[in-house]
Protein backbone atom coordinates (compact mmCIF):
# COMPACT_ATOMS: atom_id res chain seq x y z
CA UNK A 1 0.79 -11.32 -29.16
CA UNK A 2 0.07 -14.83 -27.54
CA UNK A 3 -0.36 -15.16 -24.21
CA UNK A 4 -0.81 -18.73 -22.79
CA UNK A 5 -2.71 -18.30 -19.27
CA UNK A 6 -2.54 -21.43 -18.20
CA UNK A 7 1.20 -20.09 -17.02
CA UNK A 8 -0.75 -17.61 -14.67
CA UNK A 9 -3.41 -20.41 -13.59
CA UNK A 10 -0.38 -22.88 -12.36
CA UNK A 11 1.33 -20.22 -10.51
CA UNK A 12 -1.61 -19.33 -8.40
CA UNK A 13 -2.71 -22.60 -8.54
CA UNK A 14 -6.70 -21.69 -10.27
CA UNK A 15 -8.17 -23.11 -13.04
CA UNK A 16 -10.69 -20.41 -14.23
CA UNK A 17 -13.96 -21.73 -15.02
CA UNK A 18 -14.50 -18.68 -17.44
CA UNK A 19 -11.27 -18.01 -19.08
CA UNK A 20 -12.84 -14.82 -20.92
CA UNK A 21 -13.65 -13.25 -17.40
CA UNK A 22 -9.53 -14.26 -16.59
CA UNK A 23 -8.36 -12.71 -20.20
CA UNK A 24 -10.84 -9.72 -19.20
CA UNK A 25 -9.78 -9.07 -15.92
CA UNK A 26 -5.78 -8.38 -17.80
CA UNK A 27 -7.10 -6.06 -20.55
CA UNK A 28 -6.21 -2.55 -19.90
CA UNK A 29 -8.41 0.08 -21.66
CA UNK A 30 -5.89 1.22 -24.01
CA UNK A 31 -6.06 -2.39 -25.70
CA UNK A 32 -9.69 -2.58 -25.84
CA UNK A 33 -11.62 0.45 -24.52
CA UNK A 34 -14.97 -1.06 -24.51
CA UNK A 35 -13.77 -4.98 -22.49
CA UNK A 36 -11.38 -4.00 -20.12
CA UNK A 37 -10.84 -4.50 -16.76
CA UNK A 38 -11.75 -1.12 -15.19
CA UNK A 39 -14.61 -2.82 -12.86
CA UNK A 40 -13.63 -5.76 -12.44
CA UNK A 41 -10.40 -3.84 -10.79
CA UNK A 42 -13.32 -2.03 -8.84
CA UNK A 43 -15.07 -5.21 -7.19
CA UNK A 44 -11.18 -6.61 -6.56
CA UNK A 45 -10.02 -3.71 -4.64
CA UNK A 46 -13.39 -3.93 -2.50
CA UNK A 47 -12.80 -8.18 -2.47
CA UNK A 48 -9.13 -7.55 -1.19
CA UNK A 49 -9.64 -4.49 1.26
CA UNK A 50 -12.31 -7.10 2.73
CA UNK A 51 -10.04 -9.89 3.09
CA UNK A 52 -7.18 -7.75 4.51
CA UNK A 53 -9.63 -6.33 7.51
CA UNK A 54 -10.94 -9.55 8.40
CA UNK A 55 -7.48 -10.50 8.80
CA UNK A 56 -6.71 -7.87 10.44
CA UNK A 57 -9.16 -8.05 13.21
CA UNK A 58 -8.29 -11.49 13.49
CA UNK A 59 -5.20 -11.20 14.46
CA UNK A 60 -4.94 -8.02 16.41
CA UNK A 61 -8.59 -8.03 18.00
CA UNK A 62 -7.62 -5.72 20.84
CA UNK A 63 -5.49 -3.04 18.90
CA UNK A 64 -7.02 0.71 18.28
CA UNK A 65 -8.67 1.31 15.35
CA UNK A 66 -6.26 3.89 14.55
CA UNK A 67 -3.41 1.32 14.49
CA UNK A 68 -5.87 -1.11 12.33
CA UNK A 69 -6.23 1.66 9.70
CA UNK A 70 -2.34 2.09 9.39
CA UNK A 71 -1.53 -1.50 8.97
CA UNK A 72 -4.50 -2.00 7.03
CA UNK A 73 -3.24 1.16 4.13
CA UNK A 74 -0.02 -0.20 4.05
CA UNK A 75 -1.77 -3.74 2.94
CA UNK A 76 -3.74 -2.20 0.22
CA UNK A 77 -1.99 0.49 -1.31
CA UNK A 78 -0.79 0.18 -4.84
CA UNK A 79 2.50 0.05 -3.87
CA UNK A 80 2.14 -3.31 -1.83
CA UNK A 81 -0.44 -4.68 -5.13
CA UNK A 82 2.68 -3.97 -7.28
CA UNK A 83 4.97 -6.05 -5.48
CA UNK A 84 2.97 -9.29 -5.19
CA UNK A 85 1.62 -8.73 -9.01
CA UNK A 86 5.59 -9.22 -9.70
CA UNK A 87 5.79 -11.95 -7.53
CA UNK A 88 3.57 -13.73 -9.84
CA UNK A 89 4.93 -12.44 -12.90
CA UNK A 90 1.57 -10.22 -13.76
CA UNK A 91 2.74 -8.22 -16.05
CA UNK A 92 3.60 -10.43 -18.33
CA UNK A 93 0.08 -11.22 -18.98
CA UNK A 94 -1.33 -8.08 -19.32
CA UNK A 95 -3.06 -6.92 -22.23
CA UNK A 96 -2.17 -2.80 -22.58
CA UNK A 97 -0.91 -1.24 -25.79
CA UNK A 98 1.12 2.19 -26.26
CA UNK A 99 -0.76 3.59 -28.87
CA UNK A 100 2.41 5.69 -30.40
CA UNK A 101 4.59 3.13 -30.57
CA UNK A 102 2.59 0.54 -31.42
CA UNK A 103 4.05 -2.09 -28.83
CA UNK A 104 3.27 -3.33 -25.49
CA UNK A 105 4.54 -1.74 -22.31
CA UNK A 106 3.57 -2.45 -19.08
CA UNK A 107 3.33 0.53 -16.42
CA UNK A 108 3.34 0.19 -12.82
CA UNK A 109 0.21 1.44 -11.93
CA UNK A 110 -1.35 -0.61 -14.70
CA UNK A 111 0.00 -3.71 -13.29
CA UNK A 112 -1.21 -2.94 -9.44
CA UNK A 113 -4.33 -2.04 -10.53
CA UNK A 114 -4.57 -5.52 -12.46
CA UNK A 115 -3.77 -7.15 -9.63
CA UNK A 116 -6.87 -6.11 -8.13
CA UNK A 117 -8.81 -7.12 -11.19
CA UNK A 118 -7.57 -10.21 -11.37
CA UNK A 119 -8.57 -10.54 -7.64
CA UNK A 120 -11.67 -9.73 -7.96
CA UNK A 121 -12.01 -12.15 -11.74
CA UNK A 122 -11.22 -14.76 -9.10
CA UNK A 123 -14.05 -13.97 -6.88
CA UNK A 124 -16.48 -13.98 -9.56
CA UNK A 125 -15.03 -17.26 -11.27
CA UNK A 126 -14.76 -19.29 -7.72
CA UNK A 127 -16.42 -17.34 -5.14
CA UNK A 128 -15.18 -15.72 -2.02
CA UNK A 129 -13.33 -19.03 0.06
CA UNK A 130 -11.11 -19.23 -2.77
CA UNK A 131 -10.20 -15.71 -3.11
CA UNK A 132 -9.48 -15.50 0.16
CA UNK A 133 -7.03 -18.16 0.66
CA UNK A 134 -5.32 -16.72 -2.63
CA UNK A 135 -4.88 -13.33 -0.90
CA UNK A 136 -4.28 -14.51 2.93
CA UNK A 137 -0.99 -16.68 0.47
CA UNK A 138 0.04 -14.16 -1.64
CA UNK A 139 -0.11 -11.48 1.25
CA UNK A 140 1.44 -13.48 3.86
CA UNK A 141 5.08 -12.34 4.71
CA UNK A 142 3.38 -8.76 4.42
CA UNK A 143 0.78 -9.41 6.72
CA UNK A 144 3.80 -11.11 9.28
CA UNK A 145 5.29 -7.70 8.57
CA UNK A 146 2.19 -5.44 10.09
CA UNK A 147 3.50 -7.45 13.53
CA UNK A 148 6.45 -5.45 13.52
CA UNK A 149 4.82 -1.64 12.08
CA UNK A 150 5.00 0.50 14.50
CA UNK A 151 3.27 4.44 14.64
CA UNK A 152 5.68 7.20 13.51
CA UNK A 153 7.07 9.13 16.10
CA UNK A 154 5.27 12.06 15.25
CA UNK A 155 1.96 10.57 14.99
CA UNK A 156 2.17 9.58 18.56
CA UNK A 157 3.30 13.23 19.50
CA UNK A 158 0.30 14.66 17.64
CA UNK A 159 -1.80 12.07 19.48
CA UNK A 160 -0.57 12.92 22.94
CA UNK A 161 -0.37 16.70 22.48
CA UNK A 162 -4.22 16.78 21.04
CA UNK A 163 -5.57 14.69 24.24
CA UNK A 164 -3.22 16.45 26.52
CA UNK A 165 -3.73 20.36 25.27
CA UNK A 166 -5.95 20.01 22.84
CA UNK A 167 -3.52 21.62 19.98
CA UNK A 168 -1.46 20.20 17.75
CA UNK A 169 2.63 20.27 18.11
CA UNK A 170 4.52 23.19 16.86
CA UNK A 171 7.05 22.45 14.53
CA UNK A 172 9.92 25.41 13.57
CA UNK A 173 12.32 25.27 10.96
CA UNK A 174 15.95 26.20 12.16
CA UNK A 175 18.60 25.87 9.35
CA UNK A 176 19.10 24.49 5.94
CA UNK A 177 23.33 23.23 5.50
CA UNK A 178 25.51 21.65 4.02
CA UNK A 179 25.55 20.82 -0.41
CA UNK A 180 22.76 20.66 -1.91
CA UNK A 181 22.54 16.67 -2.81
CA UNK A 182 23.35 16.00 0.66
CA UNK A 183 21.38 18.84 3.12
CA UNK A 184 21.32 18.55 6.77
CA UNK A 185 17.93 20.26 8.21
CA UNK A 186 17.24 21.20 11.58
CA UNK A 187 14.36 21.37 12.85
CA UNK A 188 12.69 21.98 16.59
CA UNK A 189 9.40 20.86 18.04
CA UNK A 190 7.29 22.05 21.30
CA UNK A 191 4.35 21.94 23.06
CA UNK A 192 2.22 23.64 25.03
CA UNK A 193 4.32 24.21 28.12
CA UNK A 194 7.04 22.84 27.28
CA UNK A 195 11.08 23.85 26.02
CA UNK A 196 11.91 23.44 22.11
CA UNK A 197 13.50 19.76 21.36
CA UNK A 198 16.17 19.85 18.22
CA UNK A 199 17.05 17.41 15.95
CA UNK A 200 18.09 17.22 12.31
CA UNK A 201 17.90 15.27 9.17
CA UNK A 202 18.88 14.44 5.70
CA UNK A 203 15.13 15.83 4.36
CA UNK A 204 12.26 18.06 6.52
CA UNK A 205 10.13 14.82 7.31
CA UNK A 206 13.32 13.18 8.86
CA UNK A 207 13.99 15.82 10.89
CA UNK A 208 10.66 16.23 12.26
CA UNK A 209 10.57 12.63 13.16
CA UNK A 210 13.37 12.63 14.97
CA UNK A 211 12.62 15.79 16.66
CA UNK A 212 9.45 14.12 17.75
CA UNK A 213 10.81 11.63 18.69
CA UNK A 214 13.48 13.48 21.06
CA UNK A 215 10.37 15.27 22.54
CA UNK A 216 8.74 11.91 23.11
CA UNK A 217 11.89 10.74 25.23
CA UNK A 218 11.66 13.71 27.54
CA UNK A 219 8.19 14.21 27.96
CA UNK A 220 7.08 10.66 29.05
């Protein structure tokens, strides 16, 4: 299979000094198990955590660390590497090869975790300025996003209840209803010293958010 590159370099706008170290950092294992792009991926998801916390601290210099290390996951985690490798069309310049059926196929994890590689290809080809503008680009209208994340309403009941009482909210399962595709749970919450707040929910995690946050409204 041909793969012309230079497709890849004008869309991120990079002309790779060392186009082996570019055509390396897109080999998955299961094409070649001995080049492959298992640490290069290593050094890019070090390059790009970097980038994203300098960022980070940049813009938000007086937030909590706590509140850092939220936006700062949701930055990094595969899921997020997934959607800007699509952005650029990634996957259709990775090297991986199904060994039973003989073709290519492209999974999602292999194609987040090349995006990394081919981050951190880029900081070995052109150094760390250039890498960094790349990501800061490519990540933008995520990072304009973090503006807007805010903590869960449970997270800020377990914060309050541990500096308050020292002990962690108590959460109580009431009742399971309704069909089984489309279940409404109910759930209650309390504190130390305080009544049981109800709420319910289309799963167990809804419910307890929103039964967090109901205790949240009345406690404050």
């Amino acid at each position: 299979m041909k793969i012309d590159y230079r497709i890849l370099e004008k869309k991120i706008k990079i002309n790779f000094k060392d186009k082996d170290l570019l055509i390396k950092s897109l080999t998955h294992k299961s094409f070649d198990k001995n080049i492959n792009n298992e640490k290069i991926e290593f050094l890019g998801d070090r390059v790009l955590g970097l980038v994203i916390a300098k960022k980070l601290l940049e813009i938000y210099p007086d937030e909590k660390e706590g509140i850092l290390d939220k936006k700062y996951a949701s930055l990094v985690n595969k899921k997020t590497c997934l959607e800007i490798a699509k952005k650029i069309d990634l996957q259709k310049f990775i090297l991986t090869l199904n060994v039973k059926k003989k073709k290519n196929i492209v999974e999602d994890k292999v194609i987040a975790d090349s995006c990394e590689a081919l981050i951190g290809s880029i900081y070995l080809d052109k150094g760390f300025n250039i890498v960094e503008k790349l990501i800061l680009n490519l990540w933008s209208d995520h990072i304009k996003n973090s503006i807007i994340t805010q903590i869960d309403a449970k997270t800020k009941l377990q914060e309050y209840s541990l500096k308050k009482f020292k002990k962690l909210p108590i959460y109580k399962m009431i009742s399971n209803t309704g069909p089984r595709h489309k279940p409404i749970i109910k759930v209650a919450v309390k504190l130390i010293n305080t009544k049981l707040y109800f709420s319910e929910g289309k799963s167990k995690k809804e419910a307890e958010q929103n039964a967090a946050n109901e205790c949240l409204k009345n406690i404050k």
